[in-house]
PDB file of N, CA and C in Angstrom:
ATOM      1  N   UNK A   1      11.138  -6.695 -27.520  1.00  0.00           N
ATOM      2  CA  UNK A   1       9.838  -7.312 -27.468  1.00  0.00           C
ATOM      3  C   UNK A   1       8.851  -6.321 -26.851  1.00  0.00           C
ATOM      4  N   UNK A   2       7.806  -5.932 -27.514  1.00  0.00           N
ATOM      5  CA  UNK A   2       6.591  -5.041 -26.899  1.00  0.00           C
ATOM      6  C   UNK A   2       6.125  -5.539 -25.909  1.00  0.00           C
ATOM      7  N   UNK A   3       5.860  -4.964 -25.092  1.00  0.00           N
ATOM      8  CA  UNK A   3       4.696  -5.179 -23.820  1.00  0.00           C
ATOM      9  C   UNK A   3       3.183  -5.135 -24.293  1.00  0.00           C
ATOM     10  N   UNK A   4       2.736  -6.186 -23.888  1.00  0.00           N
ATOM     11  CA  UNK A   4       1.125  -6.384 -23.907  1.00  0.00           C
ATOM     12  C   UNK A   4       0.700  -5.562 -23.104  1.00  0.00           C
ATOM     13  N   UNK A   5      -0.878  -5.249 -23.131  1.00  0.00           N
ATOM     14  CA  UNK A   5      -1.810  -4.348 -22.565  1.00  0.00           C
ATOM     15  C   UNK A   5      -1.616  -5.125 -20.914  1.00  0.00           C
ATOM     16  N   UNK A   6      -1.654  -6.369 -21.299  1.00  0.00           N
ATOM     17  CA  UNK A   6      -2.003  -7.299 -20.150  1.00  0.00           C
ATOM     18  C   UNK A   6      -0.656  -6.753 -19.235  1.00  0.00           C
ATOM     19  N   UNK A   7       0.453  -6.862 -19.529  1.00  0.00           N
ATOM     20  CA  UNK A   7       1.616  -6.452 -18.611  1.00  0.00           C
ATOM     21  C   UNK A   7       2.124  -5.438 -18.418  1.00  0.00           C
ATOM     22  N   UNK A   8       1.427  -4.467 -18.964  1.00  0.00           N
ATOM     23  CA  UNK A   8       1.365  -2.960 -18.843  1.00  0.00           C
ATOM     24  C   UNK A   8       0.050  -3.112 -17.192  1.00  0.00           C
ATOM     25  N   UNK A   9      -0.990  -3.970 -17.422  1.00  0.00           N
ATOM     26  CA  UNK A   9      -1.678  -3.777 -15.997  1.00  0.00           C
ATOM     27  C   UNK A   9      -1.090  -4.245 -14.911  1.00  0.00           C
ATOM     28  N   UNK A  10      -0.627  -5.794 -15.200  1.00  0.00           N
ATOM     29  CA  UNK A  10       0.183  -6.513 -14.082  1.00  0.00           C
ATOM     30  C   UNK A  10       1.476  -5.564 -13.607  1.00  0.00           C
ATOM     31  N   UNK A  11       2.159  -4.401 -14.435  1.00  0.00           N
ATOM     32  CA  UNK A  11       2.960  -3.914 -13.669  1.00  0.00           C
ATOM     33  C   UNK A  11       2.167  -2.690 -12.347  1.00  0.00           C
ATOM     34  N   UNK A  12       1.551  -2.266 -13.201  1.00  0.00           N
ATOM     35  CA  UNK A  12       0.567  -1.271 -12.438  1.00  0.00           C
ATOM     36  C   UNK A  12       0.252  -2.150 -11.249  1.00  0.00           C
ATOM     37  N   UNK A  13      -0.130  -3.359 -11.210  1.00  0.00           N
ATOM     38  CA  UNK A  13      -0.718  -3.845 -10.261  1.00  0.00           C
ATOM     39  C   UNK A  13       0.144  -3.763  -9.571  1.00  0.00           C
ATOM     40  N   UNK A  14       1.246  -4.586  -9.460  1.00  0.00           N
ATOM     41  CA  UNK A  14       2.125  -4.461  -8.969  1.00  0.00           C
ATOM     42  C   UNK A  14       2.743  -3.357  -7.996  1.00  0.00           C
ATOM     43  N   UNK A  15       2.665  -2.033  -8.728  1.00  0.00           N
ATOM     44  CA  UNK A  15       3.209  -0.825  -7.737  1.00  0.00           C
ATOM     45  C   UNK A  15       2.099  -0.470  -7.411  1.00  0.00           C
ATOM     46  N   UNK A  16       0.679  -0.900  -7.524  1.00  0.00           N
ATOM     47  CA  UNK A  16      -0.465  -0.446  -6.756  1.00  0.00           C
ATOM     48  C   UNK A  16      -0.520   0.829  -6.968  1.00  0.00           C
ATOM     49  N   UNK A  17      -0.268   0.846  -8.334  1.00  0.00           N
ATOM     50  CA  UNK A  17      -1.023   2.114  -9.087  1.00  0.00           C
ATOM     51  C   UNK A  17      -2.754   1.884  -9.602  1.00  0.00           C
ATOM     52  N   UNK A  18      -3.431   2.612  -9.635  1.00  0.00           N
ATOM     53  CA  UNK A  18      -4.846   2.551 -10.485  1.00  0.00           C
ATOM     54  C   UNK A  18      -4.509   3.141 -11.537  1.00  0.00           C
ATOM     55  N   UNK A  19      -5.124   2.434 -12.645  1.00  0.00           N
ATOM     56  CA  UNK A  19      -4.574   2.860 -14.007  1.00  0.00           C
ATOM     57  C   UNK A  19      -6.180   2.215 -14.751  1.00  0.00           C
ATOM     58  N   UNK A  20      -6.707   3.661 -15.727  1.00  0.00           N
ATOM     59  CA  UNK A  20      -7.805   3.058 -16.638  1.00  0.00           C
ATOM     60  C   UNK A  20      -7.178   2.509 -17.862  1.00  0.00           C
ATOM     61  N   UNK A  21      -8.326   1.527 -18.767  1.00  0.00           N
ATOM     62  CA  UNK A  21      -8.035   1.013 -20.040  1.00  0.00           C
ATOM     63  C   UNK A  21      -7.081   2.293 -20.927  1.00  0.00           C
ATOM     64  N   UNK A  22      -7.549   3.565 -20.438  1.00  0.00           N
ATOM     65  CA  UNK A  22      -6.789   4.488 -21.476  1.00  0.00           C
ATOM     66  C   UNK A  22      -5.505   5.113 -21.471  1.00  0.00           C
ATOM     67  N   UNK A  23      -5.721   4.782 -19.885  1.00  0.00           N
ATOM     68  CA  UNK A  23      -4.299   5.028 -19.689  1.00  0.00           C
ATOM     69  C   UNK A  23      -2.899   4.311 -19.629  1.00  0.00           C
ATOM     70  N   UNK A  24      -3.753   2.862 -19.281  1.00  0.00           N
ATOM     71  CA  UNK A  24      -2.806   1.618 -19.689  1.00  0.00           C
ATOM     72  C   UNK A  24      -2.276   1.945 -21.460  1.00  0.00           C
ATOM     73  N   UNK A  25      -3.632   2.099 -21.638  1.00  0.00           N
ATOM     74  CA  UNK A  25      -2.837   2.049 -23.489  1.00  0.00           C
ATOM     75  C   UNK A  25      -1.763   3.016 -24.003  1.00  0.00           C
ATOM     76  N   UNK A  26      -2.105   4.351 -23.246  1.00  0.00           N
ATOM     77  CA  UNK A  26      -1.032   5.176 -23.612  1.00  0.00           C
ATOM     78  C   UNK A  26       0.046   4.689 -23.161  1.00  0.00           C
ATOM     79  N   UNK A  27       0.040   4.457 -21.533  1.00  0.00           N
ATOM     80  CA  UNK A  27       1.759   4.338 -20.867  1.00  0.00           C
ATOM     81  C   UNK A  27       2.001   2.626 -21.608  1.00  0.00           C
ATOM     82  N   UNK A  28       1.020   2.001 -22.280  1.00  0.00           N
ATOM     83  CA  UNK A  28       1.889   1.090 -23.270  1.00  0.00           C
ATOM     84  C   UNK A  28       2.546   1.690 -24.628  1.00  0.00           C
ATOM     85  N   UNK A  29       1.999   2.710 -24.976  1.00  0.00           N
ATOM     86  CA  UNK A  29       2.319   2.759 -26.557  1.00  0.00           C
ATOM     87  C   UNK A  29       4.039   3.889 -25.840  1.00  0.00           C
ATOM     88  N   UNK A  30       3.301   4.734 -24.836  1.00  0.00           N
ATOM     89  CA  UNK A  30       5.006   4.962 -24.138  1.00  0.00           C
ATOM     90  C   UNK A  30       6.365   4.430 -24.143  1.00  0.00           C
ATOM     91  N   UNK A  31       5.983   3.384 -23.427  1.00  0.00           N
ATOM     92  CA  UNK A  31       7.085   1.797 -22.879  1.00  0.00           C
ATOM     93  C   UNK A  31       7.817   1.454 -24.237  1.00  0.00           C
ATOM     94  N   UNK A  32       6.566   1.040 -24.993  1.00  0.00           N
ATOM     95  CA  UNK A  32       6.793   0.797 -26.273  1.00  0.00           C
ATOM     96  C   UNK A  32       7.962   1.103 -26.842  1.00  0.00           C
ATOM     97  N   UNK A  33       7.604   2.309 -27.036  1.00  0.00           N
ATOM     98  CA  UNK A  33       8.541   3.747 -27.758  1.00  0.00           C
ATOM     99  C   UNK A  33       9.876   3.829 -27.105  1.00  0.00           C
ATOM    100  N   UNK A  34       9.942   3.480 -26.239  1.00  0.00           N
ATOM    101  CA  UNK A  34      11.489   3.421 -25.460  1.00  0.00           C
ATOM    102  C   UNK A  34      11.985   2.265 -25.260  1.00  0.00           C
ATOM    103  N   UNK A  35      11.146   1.166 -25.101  1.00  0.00           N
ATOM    104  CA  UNK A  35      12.379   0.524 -25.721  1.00  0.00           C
ATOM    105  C   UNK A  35      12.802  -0.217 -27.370  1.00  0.00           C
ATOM    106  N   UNK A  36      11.849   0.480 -28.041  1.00  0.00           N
ATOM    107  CA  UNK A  36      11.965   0.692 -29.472  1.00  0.00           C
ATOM    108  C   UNK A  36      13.486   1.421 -29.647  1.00  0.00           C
ATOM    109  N   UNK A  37      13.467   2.501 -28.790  1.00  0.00           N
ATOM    110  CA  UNK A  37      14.597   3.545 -28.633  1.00  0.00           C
ATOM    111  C   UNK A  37      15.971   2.688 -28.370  1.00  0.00           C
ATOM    112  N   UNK A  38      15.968   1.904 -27.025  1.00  0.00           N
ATOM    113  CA  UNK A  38      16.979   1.324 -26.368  1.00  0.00           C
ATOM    114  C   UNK A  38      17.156   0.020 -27.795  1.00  0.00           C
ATOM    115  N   UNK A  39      16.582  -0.470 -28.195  1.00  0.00           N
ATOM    116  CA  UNK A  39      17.023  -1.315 -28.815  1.00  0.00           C
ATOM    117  C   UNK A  39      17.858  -0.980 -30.440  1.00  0.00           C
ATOM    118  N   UNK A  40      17.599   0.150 -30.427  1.00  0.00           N
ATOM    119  CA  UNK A  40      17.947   1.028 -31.954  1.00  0.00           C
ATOM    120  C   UNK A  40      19.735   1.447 -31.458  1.00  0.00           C
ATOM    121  N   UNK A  41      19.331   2.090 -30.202  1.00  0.00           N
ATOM    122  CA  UNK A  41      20.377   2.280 -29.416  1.00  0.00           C
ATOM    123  C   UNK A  41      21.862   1.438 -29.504  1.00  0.00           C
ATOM    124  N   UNK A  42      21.200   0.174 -28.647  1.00  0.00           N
ATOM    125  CA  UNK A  42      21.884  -1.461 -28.506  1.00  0.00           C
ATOM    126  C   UNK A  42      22.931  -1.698 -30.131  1.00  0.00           C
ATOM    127  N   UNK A  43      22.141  -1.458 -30.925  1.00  0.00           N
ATOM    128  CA  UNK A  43      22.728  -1.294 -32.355  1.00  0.00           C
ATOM    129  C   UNK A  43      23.795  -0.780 -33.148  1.00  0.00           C
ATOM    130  N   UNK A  44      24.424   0.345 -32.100  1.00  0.00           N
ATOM    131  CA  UNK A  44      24.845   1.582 -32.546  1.00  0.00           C
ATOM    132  C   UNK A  44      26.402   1.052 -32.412  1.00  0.00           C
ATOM    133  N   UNK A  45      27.024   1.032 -33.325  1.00  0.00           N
ATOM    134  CA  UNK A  45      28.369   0.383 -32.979  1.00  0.00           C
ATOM    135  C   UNK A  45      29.510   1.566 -32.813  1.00  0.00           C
ATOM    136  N   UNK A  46      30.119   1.001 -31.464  1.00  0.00           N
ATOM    137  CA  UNK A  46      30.581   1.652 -30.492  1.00  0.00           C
ATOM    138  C   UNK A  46      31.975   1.550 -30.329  1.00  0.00           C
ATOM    139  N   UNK A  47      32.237   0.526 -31.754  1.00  0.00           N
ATOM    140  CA  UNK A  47      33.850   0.253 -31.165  1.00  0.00           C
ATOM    141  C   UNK A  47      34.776   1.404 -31.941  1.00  0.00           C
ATOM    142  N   UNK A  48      35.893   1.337 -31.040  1.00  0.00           N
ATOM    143  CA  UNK A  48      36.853   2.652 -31.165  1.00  0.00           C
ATOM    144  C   UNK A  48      36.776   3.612 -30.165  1.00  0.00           C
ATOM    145  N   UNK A  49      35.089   4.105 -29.499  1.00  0.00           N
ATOM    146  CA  UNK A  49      35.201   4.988 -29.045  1.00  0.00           C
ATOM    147  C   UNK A  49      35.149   5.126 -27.479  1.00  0.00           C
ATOM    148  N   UNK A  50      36.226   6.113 -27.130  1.00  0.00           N
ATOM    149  CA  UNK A  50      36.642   6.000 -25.681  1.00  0.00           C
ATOM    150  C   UNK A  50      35.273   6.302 -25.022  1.00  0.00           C
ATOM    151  N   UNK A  51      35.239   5.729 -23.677  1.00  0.00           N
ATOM    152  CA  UNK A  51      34.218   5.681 -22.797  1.00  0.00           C
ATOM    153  C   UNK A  51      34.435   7.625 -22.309  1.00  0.00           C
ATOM    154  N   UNK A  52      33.188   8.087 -21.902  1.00  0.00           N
ATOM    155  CA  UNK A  52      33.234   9.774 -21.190  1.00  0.00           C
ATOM    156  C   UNK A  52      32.798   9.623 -19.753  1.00  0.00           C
ATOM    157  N   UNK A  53      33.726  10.217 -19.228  1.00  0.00           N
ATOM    158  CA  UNK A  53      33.874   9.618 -18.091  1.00  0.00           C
ATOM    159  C   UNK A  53      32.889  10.886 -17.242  1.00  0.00           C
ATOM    160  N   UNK A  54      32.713  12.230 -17.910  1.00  0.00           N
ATOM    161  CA  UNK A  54      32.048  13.202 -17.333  1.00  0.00           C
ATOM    162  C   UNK A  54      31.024  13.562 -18.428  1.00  0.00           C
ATOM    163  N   UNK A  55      29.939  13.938 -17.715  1.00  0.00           N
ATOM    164  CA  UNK A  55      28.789  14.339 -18.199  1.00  0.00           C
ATOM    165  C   UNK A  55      28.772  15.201 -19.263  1.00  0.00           C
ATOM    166  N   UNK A  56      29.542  16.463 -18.774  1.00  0.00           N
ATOM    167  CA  UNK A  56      29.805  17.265 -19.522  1.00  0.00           C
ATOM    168  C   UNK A  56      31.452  18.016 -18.981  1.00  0.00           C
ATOM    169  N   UNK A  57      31.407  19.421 -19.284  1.00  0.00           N
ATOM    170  CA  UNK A  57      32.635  20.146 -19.563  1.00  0.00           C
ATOM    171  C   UNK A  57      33.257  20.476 -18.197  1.00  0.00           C
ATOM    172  N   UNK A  58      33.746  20.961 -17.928  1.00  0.00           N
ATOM    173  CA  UNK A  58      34.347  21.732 -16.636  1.00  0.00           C
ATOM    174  C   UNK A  58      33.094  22.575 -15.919  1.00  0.00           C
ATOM    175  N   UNK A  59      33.019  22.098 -14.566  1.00  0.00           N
ATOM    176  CA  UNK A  59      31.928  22.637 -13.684  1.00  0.00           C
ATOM    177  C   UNK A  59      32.353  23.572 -12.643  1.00  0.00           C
ATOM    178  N   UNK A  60      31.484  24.466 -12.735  1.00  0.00           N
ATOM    179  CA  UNK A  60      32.034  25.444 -11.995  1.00  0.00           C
ATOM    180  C   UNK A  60      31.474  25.352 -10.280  1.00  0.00           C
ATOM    181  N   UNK A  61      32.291  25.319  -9.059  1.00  0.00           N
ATOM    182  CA  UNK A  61      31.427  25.034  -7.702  1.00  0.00           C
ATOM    183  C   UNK A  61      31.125  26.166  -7.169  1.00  0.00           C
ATOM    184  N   UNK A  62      29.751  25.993  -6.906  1.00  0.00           N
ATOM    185  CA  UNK A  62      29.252  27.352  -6.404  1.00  0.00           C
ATOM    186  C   UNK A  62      29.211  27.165  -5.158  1.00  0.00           C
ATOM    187  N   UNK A  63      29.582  28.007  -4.273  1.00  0.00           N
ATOM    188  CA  UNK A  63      29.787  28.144  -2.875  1.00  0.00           C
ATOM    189  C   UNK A  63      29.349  29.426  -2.282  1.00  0.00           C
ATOM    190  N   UNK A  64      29.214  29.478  -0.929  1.00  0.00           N
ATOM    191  CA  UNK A  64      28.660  30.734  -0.330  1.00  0.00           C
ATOM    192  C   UNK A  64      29.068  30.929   1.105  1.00  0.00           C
TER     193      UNK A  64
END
């Protein structure tokens, strides 16, 4: 579900950010876009595959 302009301000309000009409609109069309993303995401069928338990490959510790 998109976020309205209106709850794009009420969050701002909220963290007592100042935010103009233009910038509300961008960090809405932002928000938007991600969870456009997360929900495309949500979609992605997942069964079979084992959970990764590390980020990536073998890390090397740097010490001194």
């Amino acid at each position: 579900m998109p976020l309205s302009l209106e709850e794009v301000r009420r969050i701002a309000e909220l963290a007592r950010i100042g935010i103009s009409d233009a910038e509300a609109a961008a960090v809405q069309a932002q928000l938007n876009d991600i969870f456009e993303l997360i929900g495309r995401m949500q979609k992605v069928d997942t069964e079979g595959v084992a959970p990764m338990y590390a980020r990536s490959g073998p890390q090397i510790a740097l010490t001194r």
